[in-house]
PDB file of N, CA and C in Angstrom:
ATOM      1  N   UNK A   1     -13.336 191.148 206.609  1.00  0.00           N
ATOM      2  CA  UNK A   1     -13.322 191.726 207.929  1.00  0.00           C
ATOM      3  C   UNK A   1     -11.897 192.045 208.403  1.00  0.00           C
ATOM      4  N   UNK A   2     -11.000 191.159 207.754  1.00  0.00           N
ATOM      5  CA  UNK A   2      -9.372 191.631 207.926  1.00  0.00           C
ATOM      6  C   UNK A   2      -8.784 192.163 207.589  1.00  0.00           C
ATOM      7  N   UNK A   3      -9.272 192.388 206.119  1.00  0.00           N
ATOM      8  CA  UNK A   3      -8.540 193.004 204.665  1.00  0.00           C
ATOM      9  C   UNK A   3      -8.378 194.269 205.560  1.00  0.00           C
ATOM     10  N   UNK A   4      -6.979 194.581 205.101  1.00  0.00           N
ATOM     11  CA  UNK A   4      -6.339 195.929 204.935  1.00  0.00           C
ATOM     12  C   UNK A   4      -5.919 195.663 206.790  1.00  0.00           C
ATOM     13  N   UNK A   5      -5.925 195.151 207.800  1.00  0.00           N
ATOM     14  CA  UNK A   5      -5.527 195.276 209.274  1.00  0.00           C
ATOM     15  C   UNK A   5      -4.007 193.929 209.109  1.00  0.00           C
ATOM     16  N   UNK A   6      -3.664 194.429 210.362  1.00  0.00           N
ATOM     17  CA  UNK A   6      -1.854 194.105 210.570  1.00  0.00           C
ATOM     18  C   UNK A   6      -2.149 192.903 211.597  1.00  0.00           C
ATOM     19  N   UNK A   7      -1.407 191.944 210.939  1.00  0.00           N
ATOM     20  CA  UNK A   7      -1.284 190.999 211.800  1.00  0.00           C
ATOM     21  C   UNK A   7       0.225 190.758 212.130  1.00  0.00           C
ATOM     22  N   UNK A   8       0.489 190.327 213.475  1.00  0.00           N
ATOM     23  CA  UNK A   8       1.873 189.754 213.571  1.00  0.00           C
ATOM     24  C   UNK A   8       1.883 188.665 214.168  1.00  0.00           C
ATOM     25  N   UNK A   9       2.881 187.466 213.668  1.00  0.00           N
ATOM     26  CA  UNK A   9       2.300 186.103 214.010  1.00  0.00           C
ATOM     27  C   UNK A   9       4.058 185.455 214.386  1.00  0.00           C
ATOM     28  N   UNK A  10       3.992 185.628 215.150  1.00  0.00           N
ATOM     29  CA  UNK A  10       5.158 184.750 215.551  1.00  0.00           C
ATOM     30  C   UNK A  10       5.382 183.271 216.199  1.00  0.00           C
ATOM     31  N   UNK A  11       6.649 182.977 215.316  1.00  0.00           N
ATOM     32  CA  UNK A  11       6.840 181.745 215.265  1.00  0.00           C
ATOM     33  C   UNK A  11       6.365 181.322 213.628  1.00  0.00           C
ATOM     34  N   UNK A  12       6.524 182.237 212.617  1.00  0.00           N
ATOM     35  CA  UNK A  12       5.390 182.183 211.325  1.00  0.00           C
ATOM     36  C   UNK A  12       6.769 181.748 210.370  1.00  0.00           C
ATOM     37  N   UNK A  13       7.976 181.274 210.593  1.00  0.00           N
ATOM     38  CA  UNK A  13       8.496 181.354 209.301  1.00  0.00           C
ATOM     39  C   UNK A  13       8.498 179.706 208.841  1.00  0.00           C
ATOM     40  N   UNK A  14       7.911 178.885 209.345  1.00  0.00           N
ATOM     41  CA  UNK A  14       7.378 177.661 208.857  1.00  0.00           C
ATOM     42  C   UNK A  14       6.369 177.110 209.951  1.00  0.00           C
ATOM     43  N   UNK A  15       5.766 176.221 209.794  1.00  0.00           N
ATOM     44  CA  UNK A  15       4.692 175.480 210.090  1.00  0.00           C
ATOM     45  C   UNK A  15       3.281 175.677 210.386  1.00  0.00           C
ATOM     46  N   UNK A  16       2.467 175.734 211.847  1.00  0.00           N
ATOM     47  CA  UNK A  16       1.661 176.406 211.794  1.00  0.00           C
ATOM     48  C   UNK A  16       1.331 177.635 211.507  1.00  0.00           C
ATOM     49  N   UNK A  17       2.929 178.272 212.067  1.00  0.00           N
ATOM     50  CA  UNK A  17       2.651 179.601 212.215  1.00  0.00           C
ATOM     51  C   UNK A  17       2.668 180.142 210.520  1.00  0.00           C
ATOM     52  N   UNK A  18       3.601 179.757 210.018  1.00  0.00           N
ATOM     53  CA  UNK A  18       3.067 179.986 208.319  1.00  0.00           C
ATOM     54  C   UNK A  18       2.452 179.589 207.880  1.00  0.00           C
ATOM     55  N   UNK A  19       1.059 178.790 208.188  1.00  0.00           N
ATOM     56  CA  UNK A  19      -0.269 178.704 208.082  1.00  0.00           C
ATOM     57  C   UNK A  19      -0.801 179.779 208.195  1.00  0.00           C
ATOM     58  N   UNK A  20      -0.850 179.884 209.629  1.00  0.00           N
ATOM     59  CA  UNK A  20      -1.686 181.037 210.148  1.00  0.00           C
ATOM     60  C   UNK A  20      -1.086 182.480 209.289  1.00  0.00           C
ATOM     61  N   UNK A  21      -0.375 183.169 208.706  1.00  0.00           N
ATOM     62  CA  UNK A  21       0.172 184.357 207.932  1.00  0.00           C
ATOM     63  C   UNK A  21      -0.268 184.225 206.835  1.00  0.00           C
ATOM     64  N   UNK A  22      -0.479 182.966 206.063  1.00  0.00           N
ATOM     65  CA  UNK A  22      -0.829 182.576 204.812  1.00  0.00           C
ATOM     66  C   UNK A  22      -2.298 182.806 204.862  1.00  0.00           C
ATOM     67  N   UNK A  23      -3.152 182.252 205.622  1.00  0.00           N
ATOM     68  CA  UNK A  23      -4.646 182.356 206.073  1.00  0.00           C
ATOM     69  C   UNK A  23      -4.666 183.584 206.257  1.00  0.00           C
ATOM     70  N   UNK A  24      -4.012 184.324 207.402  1.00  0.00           N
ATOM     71  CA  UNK A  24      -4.500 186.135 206.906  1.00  0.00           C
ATOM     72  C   UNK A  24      -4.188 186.698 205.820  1.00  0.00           C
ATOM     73  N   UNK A  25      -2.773 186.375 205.243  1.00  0.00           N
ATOM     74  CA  UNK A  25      -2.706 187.353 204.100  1.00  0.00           C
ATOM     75  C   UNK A  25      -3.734 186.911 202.816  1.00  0.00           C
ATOM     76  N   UNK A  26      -4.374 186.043 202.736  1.00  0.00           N
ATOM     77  CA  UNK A  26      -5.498 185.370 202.018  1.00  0.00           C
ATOM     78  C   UNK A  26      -5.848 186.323 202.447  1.00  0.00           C
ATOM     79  N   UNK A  27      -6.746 186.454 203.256  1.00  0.00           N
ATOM     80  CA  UNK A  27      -8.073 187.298 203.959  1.00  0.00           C
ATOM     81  C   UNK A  27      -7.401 189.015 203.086  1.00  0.00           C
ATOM     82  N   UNK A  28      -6.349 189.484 202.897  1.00  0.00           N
ATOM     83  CA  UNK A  28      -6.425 190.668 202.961  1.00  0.00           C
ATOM     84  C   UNK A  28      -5.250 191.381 203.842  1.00  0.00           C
ATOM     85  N   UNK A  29      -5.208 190.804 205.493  1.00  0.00           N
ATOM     86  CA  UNK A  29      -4.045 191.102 205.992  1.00  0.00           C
ATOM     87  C   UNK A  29      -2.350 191.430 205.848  1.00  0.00           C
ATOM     88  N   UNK A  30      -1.888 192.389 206.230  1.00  0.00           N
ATOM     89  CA  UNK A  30      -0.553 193.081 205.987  1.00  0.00           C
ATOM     90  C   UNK A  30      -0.412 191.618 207.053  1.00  0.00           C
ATOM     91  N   UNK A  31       0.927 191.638 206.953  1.00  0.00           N
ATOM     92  CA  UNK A  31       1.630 190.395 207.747  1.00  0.00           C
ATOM     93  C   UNK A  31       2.922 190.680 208.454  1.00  0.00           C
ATOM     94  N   UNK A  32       3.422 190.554 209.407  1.00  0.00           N
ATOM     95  CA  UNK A  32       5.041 190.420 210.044  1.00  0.00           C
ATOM     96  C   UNK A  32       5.188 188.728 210.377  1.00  0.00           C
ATOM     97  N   UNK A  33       5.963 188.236 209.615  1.00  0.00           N
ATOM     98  CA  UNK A  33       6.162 186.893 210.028  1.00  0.00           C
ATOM     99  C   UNK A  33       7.625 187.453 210.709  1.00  0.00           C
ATOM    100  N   UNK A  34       7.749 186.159 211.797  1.00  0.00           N
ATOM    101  CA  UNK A  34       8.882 186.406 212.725  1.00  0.00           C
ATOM    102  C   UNK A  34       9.364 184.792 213.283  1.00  0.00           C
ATOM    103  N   UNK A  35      10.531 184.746 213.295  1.00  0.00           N
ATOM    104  CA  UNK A  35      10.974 183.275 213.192  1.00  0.00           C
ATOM    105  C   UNK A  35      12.578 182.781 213.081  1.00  0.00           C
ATOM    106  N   UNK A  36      12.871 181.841 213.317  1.00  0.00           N
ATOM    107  CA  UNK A  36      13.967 181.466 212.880  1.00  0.00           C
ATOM    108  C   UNK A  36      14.028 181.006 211.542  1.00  0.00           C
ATOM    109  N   UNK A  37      15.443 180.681 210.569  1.00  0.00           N
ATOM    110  CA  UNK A  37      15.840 179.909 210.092  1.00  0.00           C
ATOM    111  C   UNK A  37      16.731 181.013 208.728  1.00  0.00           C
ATOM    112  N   UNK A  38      16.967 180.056 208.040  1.00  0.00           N
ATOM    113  CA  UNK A  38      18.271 180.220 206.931  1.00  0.00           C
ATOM    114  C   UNK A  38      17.426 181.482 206.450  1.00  0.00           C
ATOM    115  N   UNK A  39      18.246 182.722 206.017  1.00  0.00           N
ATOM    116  CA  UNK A  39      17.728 184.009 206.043  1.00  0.00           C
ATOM    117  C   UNK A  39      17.500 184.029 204.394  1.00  0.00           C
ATOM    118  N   UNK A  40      17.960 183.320 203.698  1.00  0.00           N
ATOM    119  CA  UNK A  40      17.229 183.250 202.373  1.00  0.00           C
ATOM    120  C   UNK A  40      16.207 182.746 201.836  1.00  0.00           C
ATOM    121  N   UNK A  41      15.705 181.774 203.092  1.00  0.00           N
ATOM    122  CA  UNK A  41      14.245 181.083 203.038  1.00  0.00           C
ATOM    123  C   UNK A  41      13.519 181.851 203.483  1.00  0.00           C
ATOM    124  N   UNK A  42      13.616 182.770 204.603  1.00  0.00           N
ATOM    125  CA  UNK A  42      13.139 183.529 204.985  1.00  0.00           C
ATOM    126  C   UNK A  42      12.328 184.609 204.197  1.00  0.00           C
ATOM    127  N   UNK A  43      13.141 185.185 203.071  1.00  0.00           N
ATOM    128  CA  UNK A  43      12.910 186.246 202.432  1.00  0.00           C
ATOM    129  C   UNK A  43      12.297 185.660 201.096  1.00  0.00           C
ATOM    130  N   UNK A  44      12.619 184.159 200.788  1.00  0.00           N
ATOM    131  CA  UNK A  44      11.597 184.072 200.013  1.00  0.00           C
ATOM    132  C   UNK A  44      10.320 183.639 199.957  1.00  0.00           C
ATOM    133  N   UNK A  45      10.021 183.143 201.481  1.00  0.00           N
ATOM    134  CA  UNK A  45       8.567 182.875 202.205  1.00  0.00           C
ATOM    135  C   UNK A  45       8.353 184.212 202.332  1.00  0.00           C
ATOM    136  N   UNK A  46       8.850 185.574 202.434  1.00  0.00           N
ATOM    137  CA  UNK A  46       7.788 186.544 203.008  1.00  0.00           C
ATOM    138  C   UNK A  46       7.779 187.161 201.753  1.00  0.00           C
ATOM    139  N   UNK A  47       8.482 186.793 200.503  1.00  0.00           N
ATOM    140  CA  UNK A  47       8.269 187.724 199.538  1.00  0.00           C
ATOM    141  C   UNK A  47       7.040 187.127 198.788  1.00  0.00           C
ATOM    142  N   UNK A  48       7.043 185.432 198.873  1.00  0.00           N
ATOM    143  CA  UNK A  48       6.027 184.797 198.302  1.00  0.00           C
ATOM    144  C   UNK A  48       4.642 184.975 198.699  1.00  0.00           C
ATOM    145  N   UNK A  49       4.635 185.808 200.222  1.00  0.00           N
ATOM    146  CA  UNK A  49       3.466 185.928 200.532  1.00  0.00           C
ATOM    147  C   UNK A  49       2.792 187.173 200.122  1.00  0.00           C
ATOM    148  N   UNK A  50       3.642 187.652 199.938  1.00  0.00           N
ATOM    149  CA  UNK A  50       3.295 189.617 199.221  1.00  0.00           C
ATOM    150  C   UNK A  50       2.778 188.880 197.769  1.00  0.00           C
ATOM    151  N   UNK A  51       3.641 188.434 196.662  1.00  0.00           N
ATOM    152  CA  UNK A  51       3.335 187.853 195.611  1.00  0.00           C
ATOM    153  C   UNK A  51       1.871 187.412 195.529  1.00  0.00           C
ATOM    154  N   UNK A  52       1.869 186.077 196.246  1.00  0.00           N
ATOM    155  CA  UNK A  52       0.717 185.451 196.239  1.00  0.00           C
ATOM    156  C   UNK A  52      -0.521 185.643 196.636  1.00  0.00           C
ATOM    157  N   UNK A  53      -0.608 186.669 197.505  1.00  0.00           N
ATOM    158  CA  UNK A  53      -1.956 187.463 198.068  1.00  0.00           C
ATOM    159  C   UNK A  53      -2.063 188.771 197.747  1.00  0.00           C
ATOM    160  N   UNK A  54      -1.073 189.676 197.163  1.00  0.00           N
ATOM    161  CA  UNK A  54      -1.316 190.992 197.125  1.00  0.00           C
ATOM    162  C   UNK A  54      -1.045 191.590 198.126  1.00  0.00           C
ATOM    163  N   UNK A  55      -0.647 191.539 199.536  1.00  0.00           N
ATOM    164  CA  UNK A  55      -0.555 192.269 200.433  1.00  0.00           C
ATOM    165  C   UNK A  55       0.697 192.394 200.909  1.00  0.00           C
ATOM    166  N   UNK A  56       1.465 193.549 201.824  1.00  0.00           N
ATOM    167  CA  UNK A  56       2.675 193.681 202.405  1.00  0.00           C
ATOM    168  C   UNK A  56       2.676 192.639 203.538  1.00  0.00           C
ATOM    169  N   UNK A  57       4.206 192.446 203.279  1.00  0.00           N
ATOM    170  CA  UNK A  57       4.930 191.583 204.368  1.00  0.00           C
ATOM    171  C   UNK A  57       6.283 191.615 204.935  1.00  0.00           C
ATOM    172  N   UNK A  58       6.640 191.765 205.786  1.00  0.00           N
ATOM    173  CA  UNK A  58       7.536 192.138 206.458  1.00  0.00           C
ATOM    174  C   UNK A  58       8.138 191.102 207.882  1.00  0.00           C
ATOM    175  N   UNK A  59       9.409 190.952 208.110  1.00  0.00           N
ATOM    176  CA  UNK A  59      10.140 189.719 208.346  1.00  0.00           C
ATOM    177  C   UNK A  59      10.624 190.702 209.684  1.00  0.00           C
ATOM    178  N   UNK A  60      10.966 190.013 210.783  1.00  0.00           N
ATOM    179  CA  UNK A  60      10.927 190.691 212.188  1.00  0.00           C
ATOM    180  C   UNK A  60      11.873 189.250 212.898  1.00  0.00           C
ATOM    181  N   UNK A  61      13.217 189.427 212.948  1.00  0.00           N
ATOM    182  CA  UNK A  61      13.950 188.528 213.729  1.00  0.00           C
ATOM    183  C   UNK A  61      14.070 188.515 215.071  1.00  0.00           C
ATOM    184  N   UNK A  62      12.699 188.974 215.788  1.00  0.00           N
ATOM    185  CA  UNK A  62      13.013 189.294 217.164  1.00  0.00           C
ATOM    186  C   UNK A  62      12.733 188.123 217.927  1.00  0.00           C
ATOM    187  N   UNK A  63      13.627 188.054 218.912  1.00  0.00           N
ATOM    188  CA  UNK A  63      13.566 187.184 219.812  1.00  0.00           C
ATOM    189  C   UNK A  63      13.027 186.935 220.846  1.00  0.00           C
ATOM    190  N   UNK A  64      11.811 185.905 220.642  1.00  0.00           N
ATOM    191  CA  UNK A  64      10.847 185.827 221.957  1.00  0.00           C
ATOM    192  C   UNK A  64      11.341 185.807 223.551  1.00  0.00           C
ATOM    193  N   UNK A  65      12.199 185.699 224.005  1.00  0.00           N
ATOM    194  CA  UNK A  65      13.261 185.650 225.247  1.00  0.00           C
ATOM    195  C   UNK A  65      13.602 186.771 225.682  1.00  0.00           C
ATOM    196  N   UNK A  66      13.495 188.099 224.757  1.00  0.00           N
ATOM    197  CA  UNK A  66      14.417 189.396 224.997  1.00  0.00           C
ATOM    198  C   UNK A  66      13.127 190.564 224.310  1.00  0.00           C
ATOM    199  N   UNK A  67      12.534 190.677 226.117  1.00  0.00           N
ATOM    200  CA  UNK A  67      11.495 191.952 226.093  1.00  0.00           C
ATOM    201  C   UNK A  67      11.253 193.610 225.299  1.00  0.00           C
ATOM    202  N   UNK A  68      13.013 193.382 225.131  1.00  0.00           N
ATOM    203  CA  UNK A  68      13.210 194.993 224.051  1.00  0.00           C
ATOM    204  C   UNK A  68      12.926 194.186 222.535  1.00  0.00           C
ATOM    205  N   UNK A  69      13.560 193.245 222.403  1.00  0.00           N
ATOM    206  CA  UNK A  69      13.433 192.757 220.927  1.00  0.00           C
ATOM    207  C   UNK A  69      11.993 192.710 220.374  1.00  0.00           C
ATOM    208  N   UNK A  70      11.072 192.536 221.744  1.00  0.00           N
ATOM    209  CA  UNK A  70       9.668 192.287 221.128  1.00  0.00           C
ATOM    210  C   UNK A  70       8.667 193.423 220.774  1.00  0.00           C
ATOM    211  N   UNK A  71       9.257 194.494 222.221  1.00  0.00           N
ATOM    212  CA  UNK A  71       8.507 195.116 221.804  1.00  0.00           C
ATOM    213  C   UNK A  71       9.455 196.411 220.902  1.00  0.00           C
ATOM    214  N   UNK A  72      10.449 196.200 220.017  1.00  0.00           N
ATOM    215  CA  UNK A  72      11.144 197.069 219.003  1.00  0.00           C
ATOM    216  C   UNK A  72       9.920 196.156 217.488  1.00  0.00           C
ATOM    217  N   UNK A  73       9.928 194.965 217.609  1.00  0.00           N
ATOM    218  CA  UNK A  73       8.969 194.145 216.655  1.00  0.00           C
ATOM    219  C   UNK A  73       7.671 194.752 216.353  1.00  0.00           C
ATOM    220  N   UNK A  74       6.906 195.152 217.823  1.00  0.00           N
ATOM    221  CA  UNK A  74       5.479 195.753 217.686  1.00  0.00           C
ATOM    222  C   UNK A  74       5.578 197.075 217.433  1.00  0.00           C
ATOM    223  N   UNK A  75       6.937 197.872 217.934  1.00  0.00           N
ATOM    224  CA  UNK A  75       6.710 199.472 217.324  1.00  0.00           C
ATOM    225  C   UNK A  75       6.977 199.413 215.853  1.00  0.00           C
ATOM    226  N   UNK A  76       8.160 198.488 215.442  1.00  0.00           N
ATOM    227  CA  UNK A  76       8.784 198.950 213.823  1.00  0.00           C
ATOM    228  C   UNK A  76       6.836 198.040 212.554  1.00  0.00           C
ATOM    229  N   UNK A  77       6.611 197.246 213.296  1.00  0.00           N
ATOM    230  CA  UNK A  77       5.355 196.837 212.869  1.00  0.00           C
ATOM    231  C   UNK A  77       4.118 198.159 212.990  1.00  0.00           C
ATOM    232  N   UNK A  78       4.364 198.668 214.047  1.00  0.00           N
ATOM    233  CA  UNK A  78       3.149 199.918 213.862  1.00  0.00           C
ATOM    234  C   UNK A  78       3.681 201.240 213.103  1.00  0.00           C
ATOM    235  N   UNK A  79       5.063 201.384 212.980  1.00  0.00           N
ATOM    236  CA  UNK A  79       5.425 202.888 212.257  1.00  0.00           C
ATOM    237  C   UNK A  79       5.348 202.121 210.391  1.00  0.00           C
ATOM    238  N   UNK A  80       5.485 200.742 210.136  1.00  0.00           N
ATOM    239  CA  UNK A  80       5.575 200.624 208.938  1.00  0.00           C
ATOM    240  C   UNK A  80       3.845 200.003 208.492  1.00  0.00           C
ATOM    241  N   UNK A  81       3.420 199.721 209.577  1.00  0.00           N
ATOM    242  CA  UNK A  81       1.889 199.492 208.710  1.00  0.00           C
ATOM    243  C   UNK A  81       0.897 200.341 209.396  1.00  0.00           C
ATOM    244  N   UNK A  82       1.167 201.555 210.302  1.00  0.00           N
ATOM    245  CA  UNK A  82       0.519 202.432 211.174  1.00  0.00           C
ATOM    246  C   UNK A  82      -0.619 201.736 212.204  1.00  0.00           C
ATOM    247  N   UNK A  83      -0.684 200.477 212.258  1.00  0.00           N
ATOM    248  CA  UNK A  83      -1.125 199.627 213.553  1.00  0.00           C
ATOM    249  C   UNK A  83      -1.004 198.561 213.790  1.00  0.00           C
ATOM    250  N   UNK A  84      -0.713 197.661 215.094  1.00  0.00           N
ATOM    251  CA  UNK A  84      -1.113 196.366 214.982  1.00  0.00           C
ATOM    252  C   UNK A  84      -2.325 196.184 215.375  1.00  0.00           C
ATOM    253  N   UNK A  85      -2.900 195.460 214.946  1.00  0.00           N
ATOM    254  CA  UNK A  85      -4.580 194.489 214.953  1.00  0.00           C
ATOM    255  C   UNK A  85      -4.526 193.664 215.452  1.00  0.00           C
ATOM    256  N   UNK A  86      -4.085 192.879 214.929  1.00  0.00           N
ATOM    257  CA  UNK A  86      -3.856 191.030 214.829  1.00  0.00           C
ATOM    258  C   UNK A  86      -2.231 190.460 215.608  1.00  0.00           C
ATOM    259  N   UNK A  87      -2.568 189.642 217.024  1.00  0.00           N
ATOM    260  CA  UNK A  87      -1.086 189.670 216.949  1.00  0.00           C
ATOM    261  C   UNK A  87      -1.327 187.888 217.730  1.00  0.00           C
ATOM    262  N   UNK A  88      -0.435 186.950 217.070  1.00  0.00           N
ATOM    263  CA  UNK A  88      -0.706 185.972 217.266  1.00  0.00           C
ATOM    264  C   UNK A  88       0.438 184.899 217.901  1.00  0.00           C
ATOM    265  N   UNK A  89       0.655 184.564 219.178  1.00  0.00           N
ATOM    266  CA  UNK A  89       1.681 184.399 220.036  1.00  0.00           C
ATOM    267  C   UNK A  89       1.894 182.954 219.380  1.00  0.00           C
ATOM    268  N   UNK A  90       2.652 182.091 218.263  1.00  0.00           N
ATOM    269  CA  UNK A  90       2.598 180.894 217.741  1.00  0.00           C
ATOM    270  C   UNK A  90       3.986 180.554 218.673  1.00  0.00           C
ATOM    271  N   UNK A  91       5.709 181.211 218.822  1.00  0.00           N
ATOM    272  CA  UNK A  91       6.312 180.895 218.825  1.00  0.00           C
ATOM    273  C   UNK A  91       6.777 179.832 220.002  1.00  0.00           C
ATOM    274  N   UNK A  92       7.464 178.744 219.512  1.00  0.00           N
ATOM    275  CA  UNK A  92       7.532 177.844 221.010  1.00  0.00           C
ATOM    276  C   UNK A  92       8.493 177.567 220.956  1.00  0.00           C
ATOM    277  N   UNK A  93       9.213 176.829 221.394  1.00  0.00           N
ATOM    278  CA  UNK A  93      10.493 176.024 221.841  1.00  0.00           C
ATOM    279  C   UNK A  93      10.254 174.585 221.536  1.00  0.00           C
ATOM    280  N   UNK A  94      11.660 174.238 221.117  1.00  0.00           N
ATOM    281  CA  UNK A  94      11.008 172.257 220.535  1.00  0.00           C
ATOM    282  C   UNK A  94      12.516 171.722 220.800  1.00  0.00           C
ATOM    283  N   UNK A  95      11.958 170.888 221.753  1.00  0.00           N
ATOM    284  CA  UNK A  95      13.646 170.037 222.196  1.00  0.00           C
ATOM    285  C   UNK A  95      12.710 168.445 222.315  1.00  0.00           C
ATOM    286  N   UNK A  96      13.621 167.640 221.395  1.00  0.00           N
ATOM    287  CA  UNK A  96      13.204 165.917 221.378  1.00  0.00           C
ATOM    288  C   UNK A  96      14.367 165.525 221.902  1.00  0.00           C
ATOM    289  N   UNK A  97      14.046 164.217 222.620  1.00  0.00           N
ATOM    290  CA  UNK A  97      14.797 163.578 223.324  1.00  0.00           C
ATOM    291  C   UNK A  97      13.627 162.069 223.918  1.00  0.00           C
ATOM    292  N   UNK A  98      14.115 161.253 223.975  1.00  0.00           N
ATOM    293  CA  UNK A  98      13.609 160.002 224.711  1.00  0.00           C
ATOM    294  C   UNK A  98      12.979 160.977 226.337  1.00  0.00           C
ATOM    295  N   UNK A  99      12.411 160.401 226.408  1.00  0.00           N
ATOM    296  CA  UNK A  99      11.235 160.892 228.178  1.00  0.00           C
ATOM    297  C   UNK A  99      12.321 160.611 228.970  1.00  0.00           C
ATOM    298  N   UNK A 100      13.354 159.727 229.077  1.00  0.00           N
ATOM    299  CA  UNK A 100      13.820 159.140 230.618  1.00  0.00           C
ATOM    300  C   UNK A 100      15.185 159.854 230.328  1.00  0.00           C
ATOM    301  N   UNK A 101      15.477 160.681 229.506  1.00  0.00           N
ATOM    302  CA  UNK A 101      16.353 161.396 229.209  1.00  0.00           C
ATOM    303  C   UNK A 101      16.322 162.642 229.029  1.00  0.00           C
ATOM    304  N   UNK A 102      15.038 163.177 229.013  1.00  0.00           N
ATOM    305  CA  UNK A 102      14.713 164.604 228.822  1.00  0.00           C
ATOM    306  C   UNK A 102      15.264 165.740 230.341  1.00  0.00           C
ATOM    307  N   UNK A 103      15.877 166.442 229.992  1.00  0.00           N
ATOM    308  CA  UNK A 103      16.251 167.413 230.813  1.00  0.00           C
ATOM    309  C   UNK A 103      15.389 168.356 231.325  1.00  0.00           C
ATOM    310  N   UNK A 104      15.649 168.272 232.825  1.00  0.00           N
ATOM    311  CA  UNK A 104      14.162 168.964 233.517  1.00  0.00           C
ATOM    312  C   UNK A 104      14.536 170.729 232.824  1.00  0.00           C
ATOM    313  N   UNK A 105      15.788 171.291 232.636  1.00  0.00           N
ATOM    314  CA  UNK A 105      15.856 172.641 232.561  1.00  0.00           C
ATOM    315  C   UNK A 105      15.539 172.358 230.987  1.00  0.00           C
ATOM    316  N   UNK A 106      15.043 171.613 229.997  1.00  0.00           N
ATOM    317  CA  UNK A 106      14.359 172.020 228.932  1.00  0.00           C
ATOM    318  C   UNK A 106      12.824 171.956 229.049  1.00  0.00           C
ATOM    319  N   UNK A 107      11.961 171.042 229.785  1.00  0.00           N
ATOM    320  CA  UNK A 107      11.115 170.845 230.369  1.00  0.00           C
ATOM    321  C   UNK A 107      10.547 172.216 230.722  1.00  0.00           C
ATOM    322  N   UNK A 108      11.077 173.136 231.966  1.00  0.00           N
ATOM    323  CA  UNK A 108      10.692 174.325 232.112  1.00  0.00           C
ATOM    324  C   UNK A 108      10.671 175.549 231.438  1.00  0.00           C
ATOM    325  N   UNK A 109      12.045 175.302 229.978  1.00  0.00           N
ATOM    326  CA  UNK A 109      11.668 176.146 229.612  1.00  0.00           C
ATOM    327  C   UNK A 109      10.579 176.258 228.451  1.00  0.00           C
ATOM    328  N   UNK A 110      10.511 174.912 227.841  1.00  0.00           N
ATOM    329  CA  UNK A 110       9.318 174.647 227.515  1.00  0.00           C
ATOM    330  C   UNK A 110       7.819 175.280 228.107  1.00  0.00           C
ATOM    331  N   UNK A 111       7.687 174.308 229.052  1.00  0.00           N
ATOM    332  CA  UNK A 111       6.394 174.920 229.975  1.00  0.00           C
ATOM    333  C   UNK A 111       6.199 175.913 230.400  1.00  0.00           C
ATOM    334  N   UNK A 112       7.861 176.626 230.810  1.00  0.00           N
ATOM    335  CA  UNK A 112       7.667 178.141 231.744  1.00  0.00           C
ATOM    336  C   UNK A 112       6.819 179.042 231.656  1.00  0.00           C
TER     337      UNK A 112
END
């Protein structure tokens, strides 16, 4: 039912969210994983996912915070797979700290 439709899953370059990219590109799904981290892990999680399922994948460093970045993510995602389908809001913010020490301005931006 997915095969061959575009998903974009951000927050996908490890954990759930590279669950969830791995589970569509199983299914069939083209993929944009989008994410932080070391840009050579990067490219070999999205190349492994083309490899391992057969389908295109494509890596999108845009930044959930900055409204042009996101939506430059959903156009360069629709001119290179001609639609998005599937678009899956994973990305969050993660600040640890003891509770009686936690900073209310990470708190909100957490929750915001």
């Amino acid at each position: 039912m997915i095969a061959k439709k575009t998903a974009v899953i951000t927050g996908s370059t490890s954990g759930i969210g590279l669950g969830y990219a791995r589970a569509f590109a199983e299914q069939g799904a083209n993929i944009v994983i989008n994410g932080l981290g070391d840009a050579d892990e990067i490219e070999a999680t999205r190349a492994a996912i083309e490899k391992d399922f057969g389908v295109r994948c494509t890596y999108s460093g845009a930044n959930m915070l900055k409204p042009d970045e996101i939506a430059q993510m959903i156009e360069e995602a629709g001119d290179t797979f001609g639609s998005v389908d599937i678009l899956i809001n994973n990305a969050g913010i993660q600040y640890v700290s003891p509770v009686d020490e936690f900073p209310i301005e990470k708190w909100d931006a957490i929750i915001g």
